[in-house]
Protein backbone atom coordinates (compact mmCIF):
# COMPACT_ATOMS: atom_id res chain seq x y z
CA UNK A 1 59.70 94.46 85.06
CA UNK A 2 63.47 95.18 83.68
CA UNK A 3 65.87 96.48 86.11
CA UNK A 4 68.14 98.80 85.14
CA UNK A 5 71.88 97.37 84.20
CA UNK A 6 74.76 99.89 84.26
CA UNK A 7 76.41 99.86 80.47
CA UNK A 8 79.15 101.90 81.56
CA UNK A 9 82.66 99.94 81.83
CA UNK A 10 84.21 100.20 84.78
CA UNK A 11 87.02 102.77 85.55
CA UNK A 12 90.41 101.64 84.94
CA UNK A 13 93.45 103.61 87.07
CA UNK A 14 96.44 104.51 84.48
CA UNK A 15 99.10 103.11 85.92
CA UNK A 16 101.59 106.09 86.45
CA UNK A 17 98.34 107.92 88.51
CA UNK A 18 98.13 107.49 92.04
CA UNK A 19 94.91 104.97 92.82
CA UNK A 20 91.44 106.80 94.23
CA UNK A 21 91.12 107.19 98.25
CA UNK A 22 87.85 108.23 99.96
CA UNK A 23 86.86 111.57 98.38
CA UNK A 24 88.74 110.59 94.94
CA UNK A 25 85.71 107.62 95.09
CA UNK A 26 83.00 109.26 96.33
CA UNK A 27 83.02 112.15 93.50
CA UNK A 28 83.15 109.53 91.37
CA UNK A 29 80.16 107.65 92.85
CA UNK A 30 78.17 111.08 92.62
CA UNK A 31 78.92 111.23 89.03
CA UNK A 32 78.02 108.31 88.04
CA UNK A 33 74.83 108.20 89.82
CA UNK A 34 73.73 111.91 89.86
CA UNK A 35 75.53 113.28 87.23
CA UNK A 36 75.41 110.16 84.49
CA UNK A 37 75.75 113.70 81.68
CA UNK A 38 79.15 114.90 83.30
CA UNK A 39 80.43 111.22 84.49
CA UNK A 40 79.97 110.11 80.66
CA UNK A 41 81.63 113.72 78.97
CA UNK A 42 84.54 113.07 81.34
CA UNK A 43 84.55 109.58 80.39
CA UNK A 44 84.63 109.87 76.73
CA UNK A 45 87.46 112.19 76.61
CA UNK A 46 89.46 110.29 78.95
CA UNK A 47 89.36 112.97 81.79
CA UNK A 48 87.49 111.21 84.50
CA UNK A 49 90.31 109.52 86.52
CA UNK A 50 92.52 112.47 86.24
CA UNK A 51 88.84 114.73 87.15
CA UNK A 52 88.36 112.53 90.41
CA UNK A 53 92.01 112.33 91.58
CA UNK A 54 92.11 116.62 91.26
CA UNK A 55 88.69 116.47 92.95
CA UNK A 56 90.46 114.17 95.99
CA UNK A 57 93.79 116.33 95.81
CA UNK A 58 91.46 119.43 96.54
CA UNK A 59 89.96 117.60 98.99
CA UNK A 60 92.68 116.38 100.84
CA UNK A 61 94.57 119.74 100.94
CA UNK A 62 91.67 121.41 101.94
CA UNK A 63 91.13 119.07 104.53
CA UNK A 64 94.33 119.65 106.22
CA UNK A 65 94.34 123.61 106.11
CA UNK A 66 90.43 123.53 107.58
CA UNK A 67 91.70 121.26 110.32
CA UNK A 68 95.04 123.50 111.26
CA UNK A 69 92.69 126.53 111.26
CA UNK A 70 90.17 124.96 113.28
CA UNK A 71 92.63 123.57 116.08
CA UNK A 72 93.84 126.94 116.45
CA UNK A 73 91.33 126.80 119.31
CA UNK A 74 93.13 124.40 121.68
CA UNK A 75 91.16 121.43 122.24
CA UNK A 76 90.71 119.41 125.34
CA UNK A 77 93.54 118.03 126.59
CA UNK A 78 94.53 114.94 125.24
CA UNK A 79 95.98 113.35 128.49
CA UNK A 80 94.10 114.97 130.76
CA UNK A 81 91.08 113.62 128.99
CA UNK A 82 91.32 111.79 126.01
CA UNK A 83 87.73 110.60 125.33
CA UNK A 84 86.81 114.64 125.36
CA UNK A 85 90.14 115.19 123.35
CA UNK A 86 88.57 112.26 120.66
CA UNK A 87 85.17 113.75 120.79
CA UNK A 88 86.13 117.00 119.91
CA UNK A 89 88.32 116.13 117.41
CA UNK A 90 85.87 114.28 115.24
CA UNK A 91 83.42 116.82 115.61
CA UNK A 92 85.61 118.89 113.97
CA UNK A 93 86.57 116.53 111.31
CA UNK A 94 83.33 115.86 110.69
CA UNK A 95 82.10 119.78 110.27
CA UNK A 96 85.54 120.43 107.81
CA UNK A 97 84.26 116.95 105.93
CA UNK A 98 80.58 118.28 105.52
CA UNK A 99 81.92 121.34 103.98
CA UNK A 100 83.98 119.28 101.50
CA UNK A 101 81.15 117.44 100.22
CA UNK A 102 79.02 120.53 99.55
CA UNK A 103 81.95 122.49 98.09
CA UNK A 104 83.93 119.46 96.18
CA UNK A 105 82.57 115.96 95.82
CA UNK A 106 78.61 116.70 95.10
CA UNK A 107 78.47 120.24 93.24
């Protein structure tokens, strides 16, 4: 039984580029494993850095403007109860994060 070995070389950041965070990774991790066609194109023309670090840009900026809109509606108060405050906060973060990953990292 042969496992399967991954021939690709590993991604090296240019150095004047700003290194991958969370979504700049994961896009890259569902490329390589779900989208081996794309991941390789970008790859061979030297696009897939800059591809992942637009794709975490995006994400990031879109992040932030979801979250501003969503807090619009004033959420718990923060000293008057901060566990509700916390809760409700990550709920939200969560819900803005799930439509990043539909719309950005996995399409």
């Amino acid at each position: 039984m042969s496992q399967k070995t991954n021939t690709r070389p590993p991604l090296k950041r240019p150095l004047e580029l700003e290194p991958l965070t969370k979504y700049g990774n994961l896009r890259l991790q569902y490329l390589e494993e779900h989208r081996p066609d794309l991941y390789d194109e970008y790859f061979q023309c030297g696009e897939l850095y800059q591809h992942c670090l637009e794709v975490q840009n995006q994400a990031e900026t879109r992040l932030r403007s979801m979250m501003e809109q969503a807090i619009r509606k004033p959420p718990p108060n923060r000293n008057a109860d901060g566990l509700a405050w916390a809760t409700h906060m990550g709920m939200l973060k969560r819900s803005v994060e799930e439509i990043i990953y539909a719309e950005l990292i996995y399409e």
